[in-house]
N, C-alpha and C. Protein backbone atom coordinates (compact mmCIF):
# COMPACT_ATOMS: atom_id res chain seq x y z
N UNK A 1 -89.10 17.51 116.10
CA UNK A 1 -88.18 18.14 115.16
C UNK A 1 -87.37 17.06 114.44
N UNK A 2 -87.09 17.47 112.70
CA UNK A 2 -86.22 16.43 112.33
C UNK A 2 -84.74 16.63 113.03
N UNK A 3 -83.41 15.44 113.06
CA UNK A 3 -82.41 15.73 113.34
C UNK A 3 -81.84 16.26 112.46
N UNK A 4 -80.84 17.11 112.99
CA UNK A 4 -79.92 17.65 111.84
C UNK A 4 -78.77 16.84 111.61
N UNK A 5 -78.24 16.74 110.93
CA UNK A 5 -76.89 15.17 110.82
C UNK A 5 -76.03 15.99 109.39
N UNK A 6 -74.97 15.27 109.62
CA UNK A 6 -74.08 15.82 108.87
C UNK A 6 -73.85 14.89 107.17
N UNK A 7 -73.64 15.54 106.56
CA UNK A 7 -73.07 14.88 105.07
C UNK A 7 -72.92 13.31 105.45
N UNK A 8 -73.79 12.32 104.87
CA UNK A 8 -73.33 10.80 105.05
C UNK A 8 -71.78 10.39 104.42
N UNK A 9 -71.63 9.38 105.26
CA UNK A 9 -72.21 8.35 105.53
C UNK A 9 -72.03 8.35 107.56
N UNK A 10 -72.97 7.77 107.81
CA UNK A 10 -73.16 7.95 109.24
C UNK A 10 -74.23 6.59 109.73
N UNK A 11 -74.05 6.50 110.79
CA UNK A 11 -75.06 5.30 111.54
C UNK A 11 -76.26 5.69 112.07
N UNK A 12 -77.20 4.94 112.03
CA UNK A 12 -79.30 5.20 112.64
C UNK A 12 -78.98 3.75 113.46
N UNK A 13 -79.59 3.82 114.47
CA UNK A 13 -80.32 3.23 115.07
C UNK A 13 -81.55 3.51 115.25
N UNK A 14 -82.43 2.57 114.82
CA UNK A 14 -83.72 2.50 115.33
C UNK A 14 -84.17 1.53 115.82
N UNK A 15 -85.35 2.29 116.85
CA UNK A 15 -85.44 1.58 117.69
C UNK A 15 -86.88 1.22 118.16
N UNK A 16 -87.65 0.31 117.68
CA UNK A 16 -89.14 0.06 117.76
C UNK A 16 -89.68 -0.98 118.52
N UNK A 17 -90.57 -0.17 119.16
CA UNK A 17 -91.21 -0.90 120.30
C UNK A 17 -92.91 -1.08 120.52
N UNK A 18 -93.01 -1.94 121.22
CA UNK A 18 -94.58 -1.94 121.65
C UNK A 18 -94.55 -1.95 123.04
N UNK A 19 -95.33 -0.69 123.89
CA UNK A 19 -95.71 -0.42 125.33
C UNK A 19 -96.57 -1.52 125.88
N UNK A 20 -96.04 -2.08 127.13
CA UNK A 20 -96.50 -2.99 128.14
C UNK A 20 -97.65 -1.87 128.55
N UNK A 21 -98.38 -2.50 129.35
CA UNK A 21 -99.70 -1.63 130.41
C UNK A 21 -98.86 -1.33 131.57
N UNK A 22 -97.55 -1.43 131.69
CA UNK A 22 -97.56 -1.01 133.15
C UNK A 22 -96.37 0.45 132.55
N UNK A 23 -96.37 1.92 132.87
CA UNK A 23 -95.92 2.56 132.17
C UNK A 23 -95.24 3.66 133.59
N UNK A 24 -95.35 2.89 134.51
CA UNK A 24 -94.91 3.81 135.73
C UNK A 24 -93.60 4.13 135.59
N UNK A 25 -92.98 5.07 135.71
CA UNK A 25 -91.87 5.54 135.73
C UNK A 25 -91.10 5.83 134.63
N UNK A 26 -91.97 5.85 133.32
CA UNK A 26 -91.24 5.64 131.54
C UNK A 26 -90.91 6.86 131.17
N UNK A 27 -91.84 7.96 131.84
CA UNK A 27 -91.95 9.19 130.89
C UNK A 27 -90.19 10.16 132.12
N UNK A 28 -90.02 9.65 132.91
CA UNK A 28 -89.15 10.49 133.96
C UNK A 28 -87.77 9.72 133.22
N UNK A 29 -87.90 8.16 132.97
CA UNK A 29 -86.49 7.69 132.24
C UNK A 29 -85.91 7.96 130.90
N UNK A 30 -87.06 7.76 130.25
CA UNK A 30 -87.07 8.83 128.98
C UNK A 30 -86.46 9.73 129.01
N UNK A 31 -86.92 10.87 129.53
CA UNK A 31 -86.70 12.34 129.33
C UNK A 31 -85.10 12.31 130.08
N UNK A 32 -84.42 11.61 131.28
CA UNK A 32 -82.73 11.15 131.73
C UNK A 32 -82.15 10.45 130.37
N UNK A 33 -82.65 9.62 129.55
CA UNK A 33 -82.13 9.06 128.93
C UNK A 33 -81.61 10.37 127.72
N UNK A 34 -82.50 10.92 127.23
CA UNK A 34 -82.77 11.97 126.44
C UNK A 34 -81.63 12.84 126.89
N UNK A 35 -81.53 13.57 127.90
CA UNK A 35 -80.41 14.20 128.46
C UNK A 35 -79.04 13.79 128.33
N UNK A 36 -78.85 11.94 129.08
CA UNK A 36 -77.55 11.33 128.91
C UNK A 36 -77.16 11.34 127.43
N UNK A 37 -78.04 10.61 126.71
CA UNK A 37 -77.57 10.88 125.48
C UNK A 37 -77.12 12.04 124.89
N UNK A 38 -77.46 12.92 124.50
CA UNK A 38 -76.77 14.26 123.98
C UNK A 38 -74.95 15.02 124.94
N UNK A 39 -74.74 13.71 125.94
CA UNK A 39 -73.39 13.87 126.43
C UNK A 39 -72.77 13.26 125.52
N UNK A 40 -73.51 12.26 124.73
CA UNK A 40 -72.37 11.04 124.28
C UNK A 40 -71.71 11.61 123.21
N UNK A 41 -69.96 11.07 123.09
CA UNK A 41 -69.10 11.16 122.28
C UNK A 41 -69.92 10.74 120.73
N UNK A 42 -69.99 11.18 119.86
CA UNK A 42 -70.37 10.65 118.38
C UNK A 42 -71.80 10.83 118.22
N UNK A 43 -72.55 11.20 119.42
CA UNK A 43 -74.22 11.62 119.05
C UNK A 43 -74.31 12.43 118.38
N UNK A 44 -75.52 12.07 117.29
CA UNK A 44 -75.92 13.26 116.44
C UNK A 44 -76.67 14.06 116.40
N UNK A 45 -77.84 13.23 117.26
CA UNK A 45 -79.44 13.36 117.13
C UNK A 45 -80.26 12.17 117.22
N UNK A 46 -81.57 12.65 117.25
CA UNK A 46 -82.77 11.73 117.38
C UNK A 46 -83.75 12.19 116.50
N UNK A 47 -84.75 11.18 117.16
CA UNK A 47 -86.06 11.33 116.38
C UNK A 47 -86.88 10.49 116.82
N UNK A 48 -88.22 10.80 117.80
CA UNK A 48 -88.99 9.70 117.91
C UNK A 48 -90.98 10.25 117.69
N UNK A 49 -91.20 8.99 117.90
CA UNK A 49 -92.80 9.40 117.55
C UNK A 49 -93.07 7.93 118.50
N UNK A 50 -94.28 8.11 118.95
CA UNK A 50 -95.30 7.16 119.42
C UNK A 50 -96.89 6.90 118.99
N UNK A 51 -97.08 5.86 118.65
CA UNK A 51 -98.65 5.64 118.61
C UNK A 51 -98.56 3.73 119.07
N UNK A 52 -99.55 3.49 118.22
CA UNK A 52 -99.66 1.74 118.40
C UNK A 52 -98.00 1.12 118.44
N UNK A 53 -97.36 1.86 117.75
CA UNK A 53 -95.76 1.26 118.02
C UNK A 53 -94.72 2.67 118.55
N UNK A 54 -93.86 2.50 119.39
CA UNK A 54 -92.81 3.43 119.27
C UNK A 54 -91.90 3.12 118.51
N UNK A 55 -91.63 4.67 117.66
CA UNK A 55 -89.97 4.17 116.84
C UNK A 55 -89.25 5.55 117.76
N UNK A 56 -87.78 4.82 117.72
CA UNK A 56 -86.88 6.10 118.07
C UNK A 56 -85.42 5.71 117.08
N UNK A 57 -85.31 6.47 116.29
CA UNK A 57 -84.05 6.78 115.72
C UNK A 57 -82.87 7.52 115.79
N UNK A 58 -81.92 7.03 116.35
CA UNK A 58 -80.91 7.81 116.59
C UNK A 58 -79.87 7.89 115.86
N UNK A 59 -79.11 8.81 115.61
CA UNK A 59 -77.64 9.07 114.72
C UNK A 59 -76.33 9.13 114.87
N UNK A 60 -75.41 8.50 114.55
CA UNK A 60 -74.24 8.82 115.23
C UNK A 60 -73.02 8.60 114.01
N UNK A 61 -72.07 9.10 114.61
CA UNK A 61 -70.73 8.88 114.05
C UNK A 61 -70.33 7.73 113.45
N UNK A 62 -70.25 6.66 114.61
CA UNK A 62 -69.59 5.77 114.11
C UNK A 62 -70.55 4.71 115.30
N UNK A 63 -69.58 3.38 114.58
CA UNK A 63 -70.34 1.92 115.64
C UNK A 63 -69.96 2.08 116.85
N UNK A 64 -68.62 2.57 116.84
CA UNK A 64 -67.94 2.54 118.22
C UNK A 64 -68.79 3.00 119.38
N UNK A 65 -69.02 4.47 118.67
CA UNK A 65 -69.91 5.05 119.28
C UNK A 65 -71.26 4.94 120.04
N UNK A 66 -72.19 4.30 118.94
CA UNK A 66 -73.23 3.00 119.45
C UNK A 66 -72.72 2.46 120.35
N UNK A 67 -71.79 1.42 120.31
CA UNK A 67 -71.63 0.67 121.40
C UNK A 67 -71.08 1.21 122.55
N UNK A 68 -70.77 2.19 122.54
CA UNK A 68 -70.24 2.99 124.14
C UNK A 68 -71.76 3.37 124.61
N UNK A 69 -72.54 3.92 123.91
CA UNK A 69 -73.91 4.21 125.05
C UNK A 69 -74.31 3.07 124.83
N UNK A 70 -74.32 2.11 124.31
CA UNK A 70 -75.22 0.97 124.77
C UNK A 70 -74.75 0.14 126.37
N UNK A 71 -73.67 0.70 126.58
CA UNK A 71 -72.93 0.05 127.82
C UNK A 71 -73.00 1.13 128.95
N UNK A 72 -73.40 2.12 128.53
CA UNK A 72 -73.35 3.20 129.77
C UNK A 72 -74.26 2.80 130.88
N UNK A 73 -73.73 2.96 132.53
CA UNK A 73 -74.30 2.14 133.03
C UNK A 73 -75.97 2.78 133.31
N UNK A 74 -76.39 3.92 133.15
CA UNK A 74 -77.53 4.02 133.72
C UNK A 74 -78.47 3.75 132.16
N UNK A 75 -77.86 3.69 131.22
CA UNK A 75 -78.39 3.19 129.67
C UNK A 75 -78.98 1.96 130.37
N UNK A 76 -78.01 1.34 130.63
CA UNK A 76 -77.87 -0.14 130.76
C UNK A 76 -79.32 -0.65 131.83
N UNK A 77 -79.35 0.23 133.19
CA UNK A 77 -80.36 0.02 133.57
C UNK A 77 -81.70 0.74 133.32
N UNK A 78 -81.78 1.11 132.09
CA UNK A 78 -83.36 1.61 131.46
C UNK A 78 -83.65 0.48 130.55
N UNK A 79 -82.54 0.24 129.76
CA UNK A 79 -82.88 -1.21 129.08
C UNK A 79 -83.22 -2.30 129.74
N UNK A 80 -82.38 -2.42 130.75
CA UNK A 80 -83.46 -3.82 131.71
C UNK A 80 -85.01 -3.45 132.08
N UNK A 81 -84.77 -2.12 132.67
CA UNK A 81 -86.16 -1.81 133.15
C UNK A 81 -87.14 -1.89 132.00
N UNK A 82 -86.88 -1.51 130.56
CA UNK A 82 -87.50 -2.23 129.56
C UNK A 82 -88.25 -2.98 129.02
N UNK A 83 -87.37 -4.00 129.55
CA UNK A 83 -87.55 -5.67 129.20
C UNK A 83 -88.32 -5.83 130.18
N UNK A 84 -87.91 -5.42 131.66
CA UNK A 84 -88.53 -6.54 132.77
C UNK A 84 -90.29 -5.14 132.69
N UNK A 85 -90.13 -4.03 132.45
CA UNK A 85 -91.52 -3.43 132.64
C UNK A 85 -92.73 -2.70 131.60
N UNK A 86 -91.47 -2.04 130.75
CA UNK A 86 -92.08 -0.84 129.81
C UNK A 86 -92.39 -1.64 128.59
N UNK A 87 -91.59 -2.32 128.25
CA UNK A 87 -92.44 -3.21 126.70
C UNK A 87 -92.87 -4.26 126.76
N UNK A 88 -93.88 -4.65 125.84
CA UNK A 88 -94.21 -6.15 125.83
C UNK A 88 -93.18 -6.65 124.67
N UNK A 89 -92.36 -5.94 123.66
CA UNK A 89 -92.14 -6.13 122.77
C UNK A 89 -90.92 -4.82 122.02
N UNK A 90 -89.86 -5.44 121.17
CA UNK A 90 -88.95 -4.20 120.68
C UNK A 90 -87.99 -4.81 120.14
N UNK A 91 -87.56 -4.07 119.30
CA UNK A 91 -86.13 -4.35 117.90
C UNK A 91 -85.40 -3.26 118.06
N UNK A 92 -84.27 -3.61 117.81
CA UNK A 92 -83.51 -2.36 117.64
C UNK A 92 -82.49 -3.13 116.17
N UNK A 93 -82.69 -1.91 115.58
CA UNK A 93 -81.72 -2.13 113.79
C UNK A 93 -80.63 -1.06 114.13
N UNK A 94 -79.43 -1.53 113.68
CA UNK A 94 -78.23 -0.46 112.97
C UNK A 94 -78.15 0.07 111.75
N UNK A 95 -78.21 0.67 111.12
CA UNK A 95 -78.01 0.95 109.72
C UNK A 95 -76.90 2.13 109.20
N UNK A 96 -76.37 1.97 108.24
CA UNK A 96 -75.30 2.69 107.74
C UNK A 96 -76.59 3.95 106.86
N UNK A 97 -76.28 5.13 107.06
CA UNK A 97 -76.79 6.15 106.45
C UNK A 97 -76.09 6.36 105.17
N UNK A 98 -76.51 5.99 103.75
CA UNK A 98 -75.56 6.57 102.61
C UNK A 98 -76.03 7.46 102.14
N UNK A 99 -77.53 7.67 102.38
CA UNK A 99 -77.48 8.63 101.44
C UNK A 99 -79.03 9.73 101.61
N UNK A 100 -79.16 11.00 102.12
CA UNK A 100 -80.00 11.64 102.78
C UNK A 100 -80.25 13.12 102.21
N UNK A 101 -81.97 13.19 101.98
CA UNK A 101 -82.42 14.36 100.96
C UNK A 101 -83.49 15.20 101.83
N UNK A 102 -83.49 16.15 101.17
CA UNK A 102 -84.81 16.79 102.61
C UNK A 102 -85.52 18.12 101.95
N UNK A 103 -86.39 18.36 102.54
CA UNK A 103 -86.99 19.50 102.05
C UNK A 103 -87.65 20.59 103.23
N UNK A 104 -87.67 21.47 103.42
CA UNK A 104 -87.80 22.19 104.51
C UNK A 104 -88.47 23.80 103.99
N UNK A 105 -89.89 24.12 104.44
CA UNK A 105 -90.77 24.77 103.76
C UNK A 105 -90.65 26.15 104.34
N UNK A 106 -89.62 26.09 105.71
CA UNK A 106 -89.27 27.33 106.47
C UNK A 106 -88.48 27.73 105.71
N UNK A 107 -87.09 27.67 105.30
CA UNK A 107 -86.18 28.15 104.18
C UNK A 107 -86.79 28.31 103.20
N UNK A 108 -88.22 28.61 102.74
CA UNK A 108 -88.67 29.38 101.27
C UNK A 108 -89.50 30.40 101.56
C-alpha cells in the first residue's frame, strides 16, 4: 500500500539495501521492527518493496523524530544485526518532502 502522509513539507527516509545469503531470523525482525515503528512519536508511514535491491521508505514529521527511532534500543539492535548478518550492503538517505502528487483509480 502507498503511505498516506500529510500536506508537505515532511521527511523520507530511504532506505536501500542488498540481502547477504544468510537471512535467518530477517523476516520475524522485520515484521517487530514494523510494529515498533508505528509507536513512534512523528511516524507517518512506510513503504517497502524487495527484489535484487531492498528499498524501504519511511515518513515522518520532523528530523528529531528520525533521530529518536534511530536510537531506540531494540532499532538499534536490528541495525547491528544488519551489518554483522542480513546485508552485504545498504544506504540510508534523508530527504525533505516539498512537494507530493498522486493519483488513485479507486476514488473514480
Amino acid at each position: 500500500m502507498i503511505a498516506t502522509t500529510p500536506k508537505p513539507p515532511y521527511y523520507a527516509v530511504i532506505f536501500s539495501s542488498v540481502a547477504s545469503e544468510d537471512s535467518e531470523g530477517y523476516g520475524q525482525m522485520a515484521e517487530k521492527m514494523v510494529e515498533l515503528v508505528k509507536q513512534q512519536p512523528g511516524y507517518l508511514g512506510h513503504e517497502s518493496a524487495r527484489n535484487a535491491i531492498g528499498i524501504t521508505v519511511s515518513y515522518w514529521d520532523s528530523i528529531d523524530a528520525i533521530k529518536k527511532w534511530k536510537s531506540v534500543s531494540e532499532h538499534l539492535i536490528a541495525q547491528q544485526m544488519g551489518k554483522d548478518k542480513w546485508y552485504s550492503s545498504y544506504k540510508t538517505r534523508i530527504c525533505v518532502v516539498e512537494r507530493d502528487y498522486g493519483f488513485d483509480s479507486s476514488l473514480f
